[in-house]
C-alpha atoms as a PDB file:
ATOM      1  CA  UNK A   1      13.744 -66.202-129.504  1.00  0.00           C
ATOM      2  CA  UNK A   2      15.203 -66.336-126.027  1.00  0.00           C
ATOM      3  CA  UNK A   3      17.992 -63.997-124.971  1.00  0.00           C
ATOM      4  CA  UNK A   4      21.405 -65.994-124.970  1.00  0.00           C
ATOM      5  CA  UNK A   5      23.045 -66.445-121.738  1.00  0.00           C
ATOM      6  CA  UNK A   6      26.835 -64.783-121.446  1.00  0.00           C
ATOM      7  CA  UNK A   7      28.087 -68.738-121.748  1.00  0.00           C
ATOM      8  CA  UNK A   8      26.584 -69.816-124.462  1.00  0.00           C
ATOM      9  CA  UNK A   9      28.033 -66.736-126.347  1.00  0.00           C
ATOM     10  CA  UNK A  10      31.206 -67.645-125.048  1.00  0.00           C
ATOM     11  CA  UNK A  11      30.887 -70.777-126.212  1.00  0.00           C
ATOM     12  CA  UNK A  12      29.756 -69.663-129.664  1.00  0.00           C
ATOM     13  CA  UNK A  13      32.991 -67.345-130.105  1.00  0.00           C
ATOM     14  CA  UNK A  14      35.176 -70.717-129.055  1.00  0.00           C
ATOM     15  CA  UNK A  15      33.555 -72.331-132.362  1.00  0.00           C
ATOM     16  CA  UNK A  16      34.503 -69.866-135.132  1.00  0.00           C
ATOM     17  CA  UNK A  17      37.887 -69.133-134.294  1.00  0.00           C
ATOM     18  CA  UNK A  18      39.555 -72.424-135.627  1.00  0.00           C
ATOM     19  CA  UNK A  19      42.442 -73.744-133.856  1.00  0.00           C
ATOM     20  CA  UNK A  20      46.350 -74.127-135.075  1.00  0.00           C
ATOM     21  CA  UNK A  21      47.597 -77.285-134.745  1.00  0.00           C
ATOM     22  CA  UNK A  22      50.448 -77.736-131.559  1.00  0.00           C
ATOM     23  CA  UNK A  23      54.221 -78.470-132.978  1.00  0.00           C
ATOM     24  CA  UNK A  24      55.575 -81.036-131.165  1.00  0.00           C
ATOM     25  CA  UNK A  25      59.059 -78.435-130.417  1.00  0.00           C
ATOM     26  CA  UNK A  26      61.385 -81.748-129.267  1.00  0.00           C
ATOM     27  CA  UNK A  27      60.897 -82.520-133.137  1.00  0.00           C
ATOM     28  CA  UNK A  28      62.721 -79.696-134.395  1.00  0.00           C
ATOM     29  CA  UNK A  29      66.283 -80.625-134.402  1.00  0.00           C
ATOM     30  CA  UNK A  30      69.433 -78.727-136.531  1.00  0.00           C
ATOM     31  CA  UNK A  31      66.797 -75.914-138.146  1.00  0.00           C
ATOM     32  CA  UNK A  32      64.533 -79.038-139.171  1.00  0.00           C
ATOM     33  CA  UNK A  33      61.457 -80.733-138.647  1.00  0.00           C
ATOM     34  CA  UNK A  34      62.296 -84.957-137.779  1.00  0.00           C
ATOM     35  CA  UNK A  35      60.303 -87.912-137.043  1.00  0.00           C
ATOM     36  CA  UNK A  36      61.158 -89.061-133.630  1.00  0.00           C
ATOM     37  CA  UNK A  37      59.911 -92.089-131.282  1.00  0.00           C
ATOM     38  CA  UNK A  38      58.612 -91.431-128.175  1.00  0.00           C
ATOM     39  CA  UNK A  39      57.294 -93.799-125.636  1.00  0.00           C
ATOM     40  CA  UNK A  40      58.380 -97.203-123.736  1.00  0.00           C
ATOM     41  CA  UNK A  41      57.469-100.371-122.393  1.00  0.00           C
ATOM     42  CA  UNK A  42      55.515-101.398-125.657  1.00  0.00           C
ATOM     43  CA  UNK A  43      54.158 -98.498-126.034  1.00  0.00           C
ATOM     44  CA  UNK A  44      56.103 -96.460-128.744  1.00  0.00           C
ATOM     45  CA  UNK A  45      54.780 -94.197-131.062  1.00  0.00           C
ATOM     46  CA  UNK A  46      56.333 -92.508-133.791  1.00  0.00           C
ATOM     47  CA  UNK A  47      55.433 -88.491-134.046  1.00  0.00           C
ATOM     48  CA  UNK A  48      56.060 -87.293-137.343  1.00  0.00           C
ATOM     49  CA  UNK A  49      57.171 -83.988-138.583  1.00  0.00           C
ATOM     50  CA  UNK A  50      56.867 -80.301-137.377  1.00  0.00           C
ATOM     51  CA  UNK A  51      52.696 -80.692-135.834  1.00  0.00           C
ATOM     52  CA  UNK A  52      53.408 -84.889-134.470  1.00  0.00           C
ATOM     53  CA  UNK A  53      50.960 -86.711-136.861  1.00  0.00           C
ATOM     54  CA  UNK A  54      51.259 -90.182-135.539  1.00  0.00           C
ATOM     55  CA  UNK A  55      52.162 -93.112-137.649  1.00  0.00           C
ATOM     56  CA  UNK A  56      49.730 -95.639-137.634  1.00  0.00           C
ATOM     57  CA  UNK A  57      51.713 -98.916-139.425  1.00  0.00           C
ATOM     58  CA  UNK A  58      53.840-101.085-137.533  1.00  0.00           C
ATOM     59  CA  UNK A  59      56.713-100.247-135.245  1.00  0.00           C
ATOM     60  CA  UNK A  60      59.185-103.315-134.233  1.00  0.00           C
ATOM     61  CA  UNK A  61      62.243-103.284-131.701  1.00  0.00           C
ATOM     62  CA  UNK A  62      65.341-105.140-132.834  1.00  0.00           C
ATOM     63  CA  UNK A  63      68.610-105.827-130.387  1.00  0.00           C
ATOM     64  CA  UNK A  64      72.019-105.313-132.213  1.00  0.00           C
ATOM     65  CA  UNK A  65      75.335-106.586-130.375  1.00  0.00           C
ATOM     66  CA  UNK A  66      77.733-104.008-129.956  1.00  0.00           C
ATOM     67  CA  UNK A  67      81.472-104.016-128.900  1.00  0.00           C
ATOM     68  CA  UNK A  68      83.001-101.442-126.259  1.00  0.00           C
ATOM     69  CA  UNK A  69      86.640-100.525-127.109  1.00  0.00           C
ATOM     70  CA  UNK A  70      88.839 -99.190-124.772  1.00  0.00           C
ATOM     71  CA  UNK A  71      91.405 -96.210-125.336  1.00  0.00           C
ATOM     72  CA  UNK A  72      94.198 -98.299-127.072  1.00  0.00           C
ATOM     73  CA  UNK A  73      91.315 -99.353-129.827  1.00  0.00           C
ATOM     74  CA  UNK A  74      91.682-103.060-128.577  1.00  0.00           C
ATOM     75  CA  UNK A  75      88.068-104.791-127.852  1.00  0.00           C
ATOM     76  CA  UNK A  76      86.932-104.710-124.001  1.00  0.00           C
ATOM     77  CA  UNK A  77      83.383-105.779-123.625  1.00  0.00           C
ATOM     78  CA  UNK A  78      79.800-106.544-125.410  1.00  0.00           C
ATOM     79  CA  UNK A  79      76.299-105.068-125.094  1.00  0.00           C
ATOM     80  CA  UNK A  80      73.349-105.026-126.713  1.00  0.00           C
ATOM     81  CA  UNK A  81      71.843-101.675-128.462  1.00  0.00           C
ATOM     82  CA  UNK A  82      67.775-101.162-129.177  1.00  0.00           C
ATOM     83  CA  UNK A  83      66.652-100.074-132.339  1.00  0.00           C
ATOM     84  CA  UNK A  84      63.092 -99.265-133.771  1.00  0.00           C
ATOM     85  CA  UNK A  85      62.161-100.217-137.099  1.00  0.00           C
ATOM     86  CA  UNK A  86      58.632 -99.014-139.199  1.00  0.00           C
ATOM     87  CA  UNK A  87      57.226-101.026-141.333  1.00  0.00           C
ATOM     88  CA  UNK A  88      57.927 -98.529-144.215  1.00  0.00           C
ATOM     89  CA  UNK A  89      62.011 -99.022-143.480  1.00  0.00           C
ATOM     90  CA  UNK A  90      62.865 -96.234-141.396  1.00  0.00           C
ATOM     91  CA  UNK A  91      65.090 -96.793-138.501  1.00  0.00           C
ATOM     92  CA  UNK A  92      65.556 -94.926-134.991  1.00  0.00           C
ATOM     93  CA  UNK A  93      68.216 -95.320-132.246  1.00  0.00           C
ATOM     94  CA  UNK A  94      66.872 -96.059-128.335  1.00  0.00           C
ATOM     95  CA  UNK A  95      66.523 -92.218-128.052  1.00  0.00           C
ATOM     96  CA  UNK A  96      64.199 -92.446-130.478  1.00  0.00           C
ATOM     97  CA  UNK A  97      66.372 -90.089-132.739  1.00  0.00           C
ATOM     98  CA  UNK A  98      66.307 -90.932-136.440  1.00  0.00           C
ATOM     99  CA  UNK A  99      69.375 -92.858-137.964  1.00  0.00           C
ATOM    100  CA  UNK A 100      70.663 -95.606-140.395  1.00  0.00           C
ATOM    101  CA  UNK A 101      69.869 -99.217-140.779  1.00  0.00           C
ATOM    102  CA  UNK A 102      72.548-100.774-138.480  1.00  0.00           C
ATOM    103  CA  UNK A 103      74.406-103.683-138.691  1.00  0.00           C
ATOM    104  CA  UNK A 104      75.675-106.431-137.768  1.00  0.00           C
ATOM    105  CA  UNK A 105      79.426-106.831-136.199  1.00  0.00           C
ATOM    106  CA  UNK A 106      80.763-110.116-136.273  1.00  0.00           C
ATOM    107  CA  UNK A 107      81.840-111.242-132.522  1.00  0.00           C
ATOM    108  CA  UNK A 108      85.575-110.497-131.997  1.00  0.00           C
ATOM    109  CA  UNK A 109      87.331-113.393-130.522  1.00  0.00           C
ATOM    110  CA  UNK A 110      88.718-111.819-127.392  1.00  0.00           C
ATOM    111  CA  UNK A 111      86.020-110.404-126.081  1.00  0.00           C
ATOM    112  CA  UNK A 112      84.062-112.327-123.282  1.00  0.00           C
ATOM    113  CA  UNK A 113      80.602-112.364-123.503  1.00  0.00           C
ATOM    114  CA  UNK A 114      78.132-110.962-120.860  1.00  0.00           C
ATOM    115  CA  UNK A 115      74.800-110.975-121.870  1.00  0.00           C
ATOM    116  CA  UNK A 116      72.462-108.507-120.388  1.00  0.00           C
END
């Protein structure tokens, strides 16, 4: 049998010594372990939990209207907030931060309209 060369027992050290998964640390919000969305033009991925396991169903990007008050409470202007969606109901904000379903606010009649 030949005589191993110093790389190949390198190599054969690298092999037993099995390797911890990485945490995804941006995923550990509040003394907990989140699912968070990560990503951008169409490509988002969802990282889930405290080592990032990637969800493989379907993620879809919805546009909610929102209204802008101004300090008296009185309505001053419209825009339009992203929101990711999975397939399994879970919803994120367009930081990608976990939240609730939102919905829909009926258009208040003196706002005027911009749309962006």
């Amino acid at each position: 049998m030949a005589k191993k060369t110093l790389i190949e027992e390198k190599w054969d050290e690298e092999e037993t010594q099995p390797r911890a998964p990485t945490r995804v640390a941006s995923n550990f919000v509040d003394g907990k372990w989140i699912d968070r969305v990560y990503g951008g033009d169409g490509k988002k991925r969802l990282l889930q939990g405290e080592f990032g396991k990637e969800y493989k169903g379907k993620l879809e990007e919805k546009k909610f209207r929102r209204y802008r008050t101004g300090i008296d409470g009185k309505p001053v202007s419209v825009y339009w907030q992203r929101y990711t969606h999975t397939a399994d109901g879970r919803w994120f904000d367009n930081s990608g931060m976990p939240c609730e379903k939102p919905h829909h606010t009926p258009k208040k009649a003196d706002i005027e309209e911009d749309d962006e």
